[in-house]
N, C-alpha and C. Protein backbone atom coordinates (compact mmCIF):
# COMPACT_ATOMS: atom_id res chain seq x y z
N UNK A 1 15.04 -16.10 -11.52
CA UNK A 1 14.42 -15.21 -12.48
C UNK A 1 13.24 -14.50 -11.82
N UNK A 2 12.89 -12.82 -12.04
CA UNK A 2 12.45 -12.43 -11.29
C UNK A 2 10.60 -12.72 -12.05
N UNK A 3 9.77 -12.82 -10.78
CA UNK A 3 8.09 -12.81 -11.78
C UNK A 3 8.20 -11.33 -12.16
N UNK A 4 7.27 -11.84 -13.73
CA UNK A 4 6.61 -10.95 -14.66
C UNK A 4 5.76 -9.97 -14.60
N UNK A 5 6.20 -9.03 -14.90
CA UNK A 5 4.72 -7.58 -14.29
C UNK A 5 2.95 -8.03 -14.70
N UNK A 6 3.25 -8.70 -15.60
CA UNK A 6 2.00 -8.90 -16.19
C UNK A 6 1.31 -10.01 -14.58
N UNK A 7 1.89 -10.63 -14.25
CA UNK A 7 1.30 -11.92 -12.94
C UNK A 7 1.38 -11.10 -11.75
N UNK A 8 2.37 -10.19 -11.50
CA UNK A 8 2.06 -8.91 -10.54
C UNK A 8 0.89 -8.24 -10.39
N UNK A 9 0.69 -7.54 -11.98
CA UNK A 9 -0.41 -6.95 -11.90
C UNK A 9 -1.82 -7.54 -11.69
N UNK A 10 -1.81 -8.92 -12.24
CA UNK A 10 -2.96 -9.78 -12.22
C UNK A 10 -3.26 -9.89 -10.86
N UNK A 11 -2.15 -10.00 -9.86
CA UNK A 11 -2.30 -10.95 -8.18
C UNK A 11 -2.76 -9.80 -7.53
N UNK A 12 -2.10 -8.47 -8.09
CA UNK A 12 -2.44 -7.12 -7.05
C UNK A 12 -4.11 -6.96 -7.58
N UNK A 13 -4.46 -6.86 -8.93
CA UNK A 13 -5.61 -6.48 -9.13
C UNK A 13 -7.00 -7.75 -8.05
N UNK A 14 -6.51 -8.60 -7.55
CA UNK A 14 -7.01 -10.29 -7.41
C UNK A 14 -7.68 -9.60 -6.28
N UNK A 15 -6.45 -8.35 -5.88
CA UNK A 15 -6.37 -8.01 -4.16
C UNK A 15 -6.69 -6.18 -4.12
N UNK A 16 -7.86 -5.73 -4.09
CA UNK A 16 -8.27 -4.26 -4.80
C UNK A 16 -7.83 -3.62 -2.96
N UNK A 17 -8.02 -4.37 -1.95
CA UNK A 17 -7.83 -3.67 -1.22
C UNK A 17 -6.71 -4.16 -0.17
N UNK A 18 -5.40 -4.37 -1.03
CA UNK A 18 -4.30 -4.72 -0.55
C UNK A 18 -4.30 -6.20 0.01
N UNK A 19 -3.01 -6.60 0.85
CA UNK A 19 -2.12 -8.00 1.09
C UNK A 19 -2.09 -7.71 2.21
N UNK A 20 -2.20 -8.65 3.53
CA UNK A 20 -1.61 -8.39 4.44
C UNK A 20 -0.63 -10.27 4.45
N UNK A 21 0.29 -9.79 5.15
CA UNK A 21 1.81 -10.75 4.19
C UNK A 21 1.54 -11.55 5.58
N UNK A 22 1.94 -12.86 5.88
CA UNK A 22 2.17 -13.79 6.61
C UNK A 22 2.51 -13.40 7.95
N UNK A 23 3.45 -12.06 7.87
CA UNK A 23 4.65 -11.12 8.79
C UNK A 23 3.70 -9.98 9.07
N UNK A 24 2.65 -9.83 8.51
CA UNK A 24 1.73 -8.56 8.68
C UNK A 24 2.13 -7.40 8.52
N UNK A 25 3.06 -7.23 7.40
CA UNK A 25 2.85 -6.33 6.31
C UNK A 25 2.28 -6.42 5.50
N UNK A 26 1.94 -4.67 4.87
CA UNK A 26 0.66 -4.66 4.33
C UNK A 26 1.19 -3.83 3.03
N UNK A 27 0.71 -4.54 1.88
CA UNK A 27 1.23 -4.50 0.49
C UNK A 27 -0.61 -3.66 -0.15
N UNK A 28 -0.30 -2.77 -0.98
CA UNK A 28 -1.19 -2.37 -2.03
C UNK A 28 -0.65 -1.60 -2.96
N UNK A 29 -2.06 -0.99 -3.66
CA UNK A 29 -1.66 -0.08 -4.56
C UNK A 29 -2.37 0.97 -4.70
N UNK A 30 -1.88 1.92 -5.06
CA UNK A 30 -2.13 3.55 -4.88
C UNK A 30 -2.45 4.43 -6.29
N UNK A 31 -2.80 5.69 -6.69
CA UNK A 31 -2.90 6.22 -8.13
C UNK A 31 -1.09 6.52 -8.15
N UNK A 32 -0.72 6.17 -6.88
CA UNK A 32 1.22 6.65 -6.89
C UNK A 32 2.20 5.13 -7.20
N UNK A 33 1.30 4.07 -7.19
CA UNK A 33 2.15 3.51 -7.35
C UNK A 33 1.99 2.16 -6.50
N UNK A 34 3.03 1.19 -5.55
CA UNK A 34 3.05 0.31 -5.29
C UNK A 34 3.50 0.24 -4.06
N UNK A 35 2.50 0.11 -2.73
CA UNK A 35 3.50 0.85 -1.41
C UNK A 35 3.48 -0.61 -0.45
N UNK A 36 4.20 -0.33 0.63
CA UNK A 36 3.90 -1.14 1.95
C UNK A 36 4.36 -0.54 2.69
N UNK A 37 3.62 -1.13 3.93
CA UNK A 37 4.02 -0.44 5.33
C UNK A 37 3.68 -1.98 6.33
N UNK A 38 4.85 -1.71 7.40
CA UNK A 38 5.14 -2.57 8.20
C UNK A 38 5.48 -1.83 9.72
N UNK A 39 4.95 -2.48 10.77
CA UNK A 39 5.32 -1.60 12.19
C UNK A 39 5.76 -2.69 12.82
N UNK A 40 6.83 -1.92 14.08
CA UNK A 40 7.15 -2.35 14.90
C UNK A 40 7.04 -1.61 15.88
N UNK A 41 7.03 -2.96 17.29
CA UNK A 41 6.65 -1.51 18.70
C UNK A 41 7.63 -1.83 19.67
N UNK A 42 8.09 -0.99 20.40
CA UNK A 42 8.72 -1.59 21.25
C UNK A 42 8.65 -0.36 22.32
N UNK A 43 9.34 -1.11 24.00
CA UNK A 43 9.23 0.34 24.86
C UNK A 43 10.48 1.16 24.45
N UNK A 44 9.77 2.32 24.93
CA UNK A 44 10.64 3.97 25.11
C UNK A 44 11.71 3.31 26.37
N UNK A 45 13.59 3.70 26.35
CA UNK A 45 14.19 3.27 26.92
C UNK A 45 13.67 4.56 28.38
N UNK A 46 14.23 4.06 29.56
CA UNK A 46 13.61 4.89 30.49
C UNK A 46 14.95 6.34 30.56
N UNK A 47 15.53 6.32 29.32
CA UNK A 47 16.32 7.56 29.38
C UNK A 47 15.46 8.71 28.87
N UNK A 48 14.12 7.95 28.07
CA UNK A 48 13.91 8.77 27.02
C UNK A 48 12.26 8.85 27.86
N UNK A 49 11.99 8.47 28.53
CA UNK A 49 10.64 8.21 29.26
C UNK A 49 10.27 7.09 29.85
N UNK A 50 9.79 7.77 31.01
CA UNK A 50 10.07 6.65 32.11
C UNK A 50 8.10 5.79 31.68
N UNK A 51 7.35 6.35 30.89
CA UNK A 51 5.84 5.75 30.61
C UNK A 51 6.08 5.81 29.35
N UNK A 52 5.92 4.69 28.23
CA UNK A 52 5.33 5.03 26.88
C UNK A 52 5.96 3.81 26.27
N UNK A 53 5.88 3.82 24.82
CA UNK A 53 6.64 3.28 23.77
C UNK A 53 6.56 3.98 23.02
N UNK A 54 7.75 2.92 21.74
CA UNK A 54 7.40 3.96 20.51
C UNK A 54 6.65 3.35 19.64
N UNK A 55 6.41 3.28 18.29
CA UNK A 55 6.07 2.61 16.73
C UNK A 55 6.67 2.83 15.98
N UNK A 56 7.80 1.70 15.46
CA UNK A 56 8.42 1.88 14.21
C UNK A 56 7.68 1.36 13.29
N UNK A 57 7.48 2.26 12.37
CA UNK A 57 7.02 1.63 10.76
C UNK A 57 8.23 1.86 9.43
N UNK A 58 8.09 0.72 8.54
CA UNK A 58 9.02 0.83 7.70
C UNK A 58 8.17 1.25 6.54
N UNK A 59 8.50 1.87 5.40
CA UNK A 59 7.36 1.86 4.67
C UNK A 59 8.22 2.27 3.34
N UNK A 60 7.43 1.47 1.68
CA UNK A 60 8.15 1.95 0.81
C UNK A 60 6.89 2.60 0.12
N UNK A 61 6.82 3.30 -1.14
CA UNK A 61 5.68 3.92 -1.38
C UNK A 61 5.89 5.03 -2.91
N UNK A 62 4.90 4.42 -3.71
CA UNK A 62 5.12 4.36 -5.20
C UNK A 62 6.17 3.78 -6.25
N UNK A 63 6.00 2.54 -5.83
CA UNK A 63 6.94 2.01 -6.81
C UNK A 63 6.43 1.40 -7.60
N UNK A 64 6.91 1.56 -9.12
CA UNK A 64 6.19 0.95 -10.72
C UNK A 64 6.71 -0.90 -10.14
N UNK A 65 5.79 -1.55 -10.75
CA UNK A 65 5.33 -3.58 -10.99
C UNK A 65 6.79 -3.63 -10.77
N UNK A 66 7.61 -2.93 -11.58
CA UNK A 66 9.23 -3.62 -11.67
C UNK A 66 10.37 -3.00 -10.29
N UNK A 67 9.81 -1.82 -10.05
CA UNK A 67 10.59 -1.46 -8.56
C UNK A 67 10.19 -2.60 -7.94
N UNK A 68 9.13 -2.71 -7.43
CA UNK A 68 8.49 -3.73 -6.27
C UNK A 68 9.32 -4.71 -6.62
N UNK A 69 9.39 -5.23 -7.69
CA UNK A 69 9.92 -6.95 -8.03
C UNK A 69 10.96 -6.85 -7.76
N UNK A 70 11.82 -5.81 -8.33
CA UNK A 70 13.61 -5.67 -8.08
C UNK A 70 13.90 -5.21 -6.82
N UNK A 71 13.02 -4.73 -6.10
CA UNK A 71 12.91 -3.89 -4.61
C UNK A 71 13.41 -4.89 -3.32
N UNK A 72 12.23 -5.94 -3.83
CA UNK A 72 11.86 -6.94 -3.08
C UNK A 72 12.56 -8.48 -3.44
N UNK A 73 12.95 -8.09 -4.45
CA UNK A 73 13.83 -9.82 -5.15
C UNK A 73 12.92 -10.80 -5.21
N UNK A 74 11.93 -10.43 -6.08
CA UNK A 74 10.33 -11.78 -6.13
C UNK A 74 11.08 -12.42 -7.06
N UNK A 75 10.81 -13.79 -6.82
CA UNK A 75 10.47 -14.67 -8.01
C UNK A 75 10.18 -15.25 -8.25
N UNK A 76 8.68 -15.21 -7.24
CA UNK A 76 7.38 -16.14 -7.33
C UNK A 76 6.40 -15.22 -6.92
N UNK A 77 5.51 -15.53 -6.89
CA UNK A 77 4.17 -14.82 -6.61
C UNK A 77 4.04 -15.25 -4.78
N UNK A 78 4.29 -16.47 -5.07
CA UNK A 78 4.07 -17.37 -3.34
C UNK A 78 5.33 -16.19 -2.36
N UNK A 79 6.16 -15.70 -2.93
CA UNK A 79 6.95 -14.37 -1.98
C UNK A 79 6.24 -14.03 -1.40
N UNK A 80 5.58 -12.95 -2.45
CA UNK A 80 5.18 -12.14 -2.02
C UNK A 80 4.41 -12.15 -0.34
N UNK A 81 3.46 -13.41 0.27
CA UNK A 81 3.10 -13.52 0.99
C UNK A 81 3.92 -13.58 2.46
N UNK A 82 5.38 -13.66 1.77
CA UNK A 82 6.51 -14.33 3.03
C UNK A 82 7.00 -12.44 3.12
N UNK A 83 7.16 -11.47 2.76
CA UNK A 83 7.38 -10.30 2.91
C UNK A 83 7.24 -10.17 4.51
N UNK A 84 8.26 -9.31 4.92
CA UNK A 84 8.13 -8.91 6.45
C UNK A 84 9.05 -7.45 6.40
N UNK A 85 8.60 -7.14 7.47
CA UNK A 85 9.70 -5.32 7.77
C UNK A 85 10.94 -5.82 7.70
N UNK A 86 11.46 -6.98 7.93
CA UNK A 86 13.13 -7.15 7.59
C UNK A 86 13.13 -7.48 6.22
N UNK A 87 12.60 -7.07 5.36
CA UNK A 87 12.76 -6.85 4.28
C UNK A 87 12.29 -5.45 3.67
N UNK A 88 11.41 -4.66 4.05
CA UNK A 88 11.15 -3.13 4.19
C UNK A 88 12.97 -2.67 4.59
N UNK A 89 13.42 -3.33 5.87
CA UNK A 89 14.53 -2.93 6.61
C UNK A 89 15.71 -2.83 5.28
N UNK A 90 15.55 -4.06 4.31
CA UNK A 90 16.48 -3.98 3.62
C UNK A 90 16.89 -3.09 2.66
N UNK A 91 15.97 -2.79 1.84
CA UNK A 91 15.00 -0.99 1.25
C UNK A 91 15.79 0.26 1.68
N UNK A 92 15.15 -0.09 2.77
CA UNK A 92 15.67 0.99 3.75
C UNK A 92 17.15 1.64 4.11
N UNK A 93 17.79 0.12 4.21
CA UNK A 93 19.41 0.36 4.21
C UNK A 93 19.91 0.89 2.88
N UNK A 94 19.42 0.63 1.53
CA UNK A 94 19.86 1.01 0.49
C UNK A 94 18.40 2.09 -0.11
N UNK A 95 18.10 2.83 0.94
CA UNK A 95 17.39 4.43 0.59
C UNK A 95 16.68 4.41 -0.01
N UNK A 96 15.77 2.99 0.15
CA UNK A 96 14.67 2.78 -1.21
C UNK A 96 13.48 2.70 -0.01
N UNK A 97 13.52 3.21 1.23
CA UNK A 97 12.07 2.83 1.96
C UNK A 97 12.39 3.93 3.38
N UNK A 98 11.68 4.44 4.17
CA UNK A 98 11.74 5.40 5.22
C UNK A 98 11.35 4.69 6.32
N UNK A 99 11.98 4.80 7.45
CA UNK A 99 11.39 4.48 8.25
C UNK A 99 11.05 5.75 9.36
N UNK A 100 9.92 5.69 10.18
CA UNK A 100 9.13 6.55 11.04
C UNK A 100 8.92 6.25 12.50
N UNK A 101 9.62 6.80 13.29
CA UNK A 101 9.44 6.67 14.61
C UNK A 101 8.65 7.42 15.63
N UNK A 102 7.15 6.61 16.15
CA UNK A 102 6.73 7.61 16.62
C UNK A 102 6.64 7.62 18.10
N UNK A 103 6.83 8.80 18.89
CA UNK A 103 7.38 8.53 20.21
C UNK A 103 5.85 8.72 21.07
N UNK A 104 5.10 7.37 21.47
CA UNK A 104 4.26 7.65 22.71
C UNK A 104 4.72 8.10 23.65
N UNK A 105 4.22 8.67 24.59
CA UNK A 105 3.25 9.44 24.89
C UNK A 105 3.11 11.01 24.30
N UNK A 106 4.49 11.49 23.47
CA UNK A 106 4.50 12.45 22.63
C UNK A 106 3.98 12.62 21.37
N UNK A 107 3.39 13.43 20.80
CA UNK A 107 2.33 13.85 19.59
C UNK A 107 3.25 14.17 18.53
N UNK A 108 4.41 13.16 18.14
CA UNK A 108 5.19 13.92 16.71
C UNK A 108 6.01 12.37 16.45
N UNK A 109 6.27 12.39 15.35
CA UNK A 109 7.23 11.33 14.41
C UNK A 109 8.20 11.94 14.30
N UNK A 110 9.09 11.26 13.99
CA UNK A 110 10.40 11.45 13.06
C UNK A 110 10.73 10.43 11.97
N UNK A 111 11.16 11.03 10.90
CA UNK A 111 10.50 10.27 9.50
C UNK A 111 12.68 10.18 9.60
N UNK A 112 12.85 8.79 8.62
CA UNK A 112 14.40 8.77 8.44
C UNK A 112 14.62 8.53 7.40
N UNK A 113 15.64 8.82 6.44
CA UNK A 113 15.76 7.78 5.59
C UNK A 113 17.34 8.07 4.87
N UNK A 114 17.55 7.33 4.28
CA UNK A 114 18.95 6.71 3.97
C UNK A 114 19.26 7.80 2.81
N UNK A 115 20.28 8.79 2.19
CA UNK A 115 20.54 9.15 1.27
C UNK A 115 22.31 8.99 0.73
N UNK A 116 22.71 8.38 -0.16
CA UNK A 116 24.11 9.11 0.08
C UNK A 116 25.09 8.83 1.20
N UNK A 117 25.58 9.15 1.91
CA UNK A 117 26.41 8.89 2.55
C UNK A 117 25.86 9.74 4.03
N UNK A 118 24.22 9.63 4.47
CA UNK A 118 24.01 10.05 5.42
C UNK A 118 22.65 9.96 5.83
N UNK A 119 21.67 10.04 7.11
CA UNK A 119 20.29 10.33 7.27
C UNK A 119 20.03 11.01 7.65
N UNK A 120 19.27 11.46 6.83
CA UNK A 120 17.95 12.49 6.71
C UNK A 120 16.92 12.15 7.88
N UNK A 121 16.70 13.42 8.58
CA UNK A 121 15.94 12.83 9.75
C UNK A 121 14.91 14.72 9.59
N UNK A 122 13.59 14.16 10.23
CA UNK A 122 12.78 15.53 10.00
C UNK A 122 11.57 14.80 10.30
N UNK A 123 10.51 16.03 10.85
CA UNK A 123 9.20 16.01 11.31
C UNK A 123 8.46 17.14 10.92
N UNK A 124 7.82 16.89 9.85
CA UNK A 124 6.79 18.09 9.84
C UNK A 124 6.00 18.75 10.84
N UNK A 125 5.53 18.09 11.63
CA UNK A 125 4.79 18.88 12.88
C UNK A 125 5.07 19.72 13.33
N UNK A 126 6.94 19.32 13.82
CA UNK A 126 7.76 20.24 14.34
C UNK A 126 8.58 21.36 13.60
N UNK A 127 8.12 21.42 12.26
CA UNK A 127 9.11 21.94 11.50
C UNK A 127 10.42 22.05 11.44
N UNK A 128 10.79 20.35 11.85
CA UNK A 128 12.28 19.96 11.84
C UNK A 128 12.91 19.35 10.80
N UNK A 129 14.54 19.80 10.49
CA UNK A 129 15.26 19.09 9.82
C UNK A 129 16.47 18.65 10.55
N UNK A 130 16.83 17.33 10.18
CA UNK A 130 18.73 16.93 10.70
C UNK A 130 19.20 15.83 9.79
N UNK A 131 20.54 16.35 9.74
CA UNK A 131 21.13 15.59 9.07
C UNK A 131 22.34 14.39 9.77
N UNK A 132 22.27 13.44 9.43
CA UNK A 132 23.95 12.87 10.29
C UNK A 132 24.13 12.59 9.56
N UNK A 133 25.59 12.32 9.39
CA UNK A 133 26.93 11.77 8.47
C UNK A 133 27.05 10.87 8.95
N UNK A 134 26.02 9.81 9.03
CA UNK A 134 26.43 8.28 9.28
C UNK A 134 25.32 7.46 8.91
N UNK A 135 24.97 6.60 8.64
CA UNK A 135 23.75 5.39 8.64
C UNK A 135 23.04 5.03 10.04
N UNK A 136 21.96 5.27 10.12
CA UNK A 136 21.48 4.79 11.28
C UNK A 136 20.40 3.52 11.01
N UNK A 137 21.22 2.50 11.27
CA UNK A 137 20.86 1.20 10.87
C UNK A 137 19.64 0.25 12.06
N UNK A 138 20.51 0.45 12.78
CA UNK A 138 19.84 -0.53 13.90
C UNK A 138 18.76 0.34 15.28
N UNK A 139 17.57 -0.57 15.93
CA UNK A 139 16.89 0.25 16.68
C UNK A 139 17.95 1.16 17.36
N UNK A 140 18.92 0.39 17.91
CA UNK A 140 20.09 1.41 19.07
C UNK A 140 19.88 2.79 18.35
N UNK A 141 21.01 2.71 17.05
CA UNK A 141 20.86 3.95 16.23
C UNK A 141 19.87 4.90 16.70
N UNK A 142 18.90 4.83 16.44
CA UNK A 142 17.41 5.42 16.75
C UNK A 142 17.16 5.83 17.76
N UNK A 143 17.20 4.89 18.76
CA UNK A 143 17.32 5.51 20.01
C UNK A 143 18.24 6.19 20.31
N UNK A 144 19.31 6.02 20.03
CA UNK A 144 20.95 7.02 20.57
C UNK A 144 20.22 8.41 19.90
N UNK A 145 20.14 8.13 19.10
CA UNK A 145 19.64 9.86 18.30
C UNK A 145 18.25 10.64 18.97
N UNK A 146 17.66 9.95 19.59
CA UNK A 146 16.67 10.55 19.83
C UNK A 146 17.08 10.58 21.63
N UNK A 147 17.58 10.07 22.47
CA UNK A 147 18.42 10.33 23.17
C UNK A 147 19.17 11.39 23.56
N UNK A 148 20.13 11.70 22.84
CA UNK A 148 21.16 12.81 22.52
C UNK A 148 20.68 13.49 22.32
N UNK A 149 18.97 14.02 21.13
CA UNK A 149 18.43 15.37 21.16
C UNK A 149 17.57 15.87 21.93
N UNK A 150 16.92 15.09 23.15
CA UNK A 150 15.51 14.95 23.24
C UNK A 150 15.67 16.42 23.92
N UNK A 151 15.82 16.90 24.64
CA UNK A 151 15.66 18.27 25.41
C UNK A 151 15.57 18.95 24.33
N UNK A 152 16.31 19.32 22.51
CA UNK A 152 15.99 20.04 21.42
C UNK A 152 15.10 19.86 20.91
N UNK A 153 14.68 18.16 20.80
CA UNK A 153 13.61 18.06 20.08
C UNK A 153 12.54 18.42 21.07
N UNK A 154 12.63 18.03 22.91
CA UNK A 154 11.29 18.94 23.59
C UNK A 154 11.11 20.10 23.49
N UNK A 155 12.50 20.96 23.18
CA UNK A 155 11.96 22.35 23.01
C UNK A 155 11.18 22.94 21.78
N UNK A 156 11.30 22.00 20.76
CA UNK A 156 10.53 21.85 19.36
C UNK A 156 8.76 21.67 19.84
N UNK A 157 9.00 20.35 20.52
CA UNK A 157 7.73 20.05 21.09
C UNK A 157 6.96 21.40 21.86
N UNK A 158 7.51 21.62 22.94
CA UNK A 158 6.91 22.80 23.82
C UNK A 158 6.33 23.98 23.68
N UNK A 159 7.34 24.40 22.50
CA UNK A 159 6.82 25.94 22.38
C UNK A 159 5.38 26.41 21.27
């Protein structure tokens, strides 16, 4: 049985300037709502640069007491503390959370996220949009894609 908004709201108010979770994600609340964000780092493969890494962050962001609970499958308060990005990850697979890849030593993200039967991939900086007709689930994913465009996306970068 999932906890009650009313013990939600009590634990978040307990915490005015957010949770950081066991896994070091970081849970608060916003005038939008109910967010988290979680990173991961890892190196840039040397196809994609031979100096750098990247930062993956997963992140969900404005969701009402009862998204979060049904989001996240609470049904204790003591969860909430066990939260980690493989659970952002899970969100994510079912288009309820974005994840953001940002490529060191380069100055731009790429934001992803799950819609439908495809991802949505785009960077404001660059004033980019793409679409694929597939799920891009796993880091590989991510990297293959950013791989395969990088000379388009440097020419985005460059000019």
């Amino acid at each position: 049985m999932p906890i009650d908004i009313e013990s939600l709201r009590t634990y978040l108010n307990a915490h005015p300037g957010g949770i950081v979770t066991d896994h070091q994600m970081l849970i608060a609340r916003s005038k939008w709502g109910i967010f988290t964000h979680a990173t991961y780092h890892g190196l840039i493969p040397d196809t994609i640069s031979e100096e750098g890494y990247y930062e993956m962050t997963i992140d969900t962001e404005g969701d009402s007491e009862w998204d979060f609970i049904e989001g996240f499958k609470l049904e204790s308060l003591e969860k909430i503390t066990q939260l980690s990005a493989q659970h952002s990850w899970m969100r994510y697979l079912n288009g309820q959370a974005e994840i953001t890849l940002s490529l060191i030593p380069f100055e731009f993200d790429l934001s992803f996220r799950i819609c439908n039967y495809k991802t949505m991939i785009y960077c404001a900086r660059l004033h980019f949009y793409d679409e694929v007709y597939t799920h891009l689930t796993v880091t590989e994913d991510f990297e293959a894609y950013v791989n395969e465009r990088l000379d388009f996306l440097m020419g985005f970068y460059n000019r």
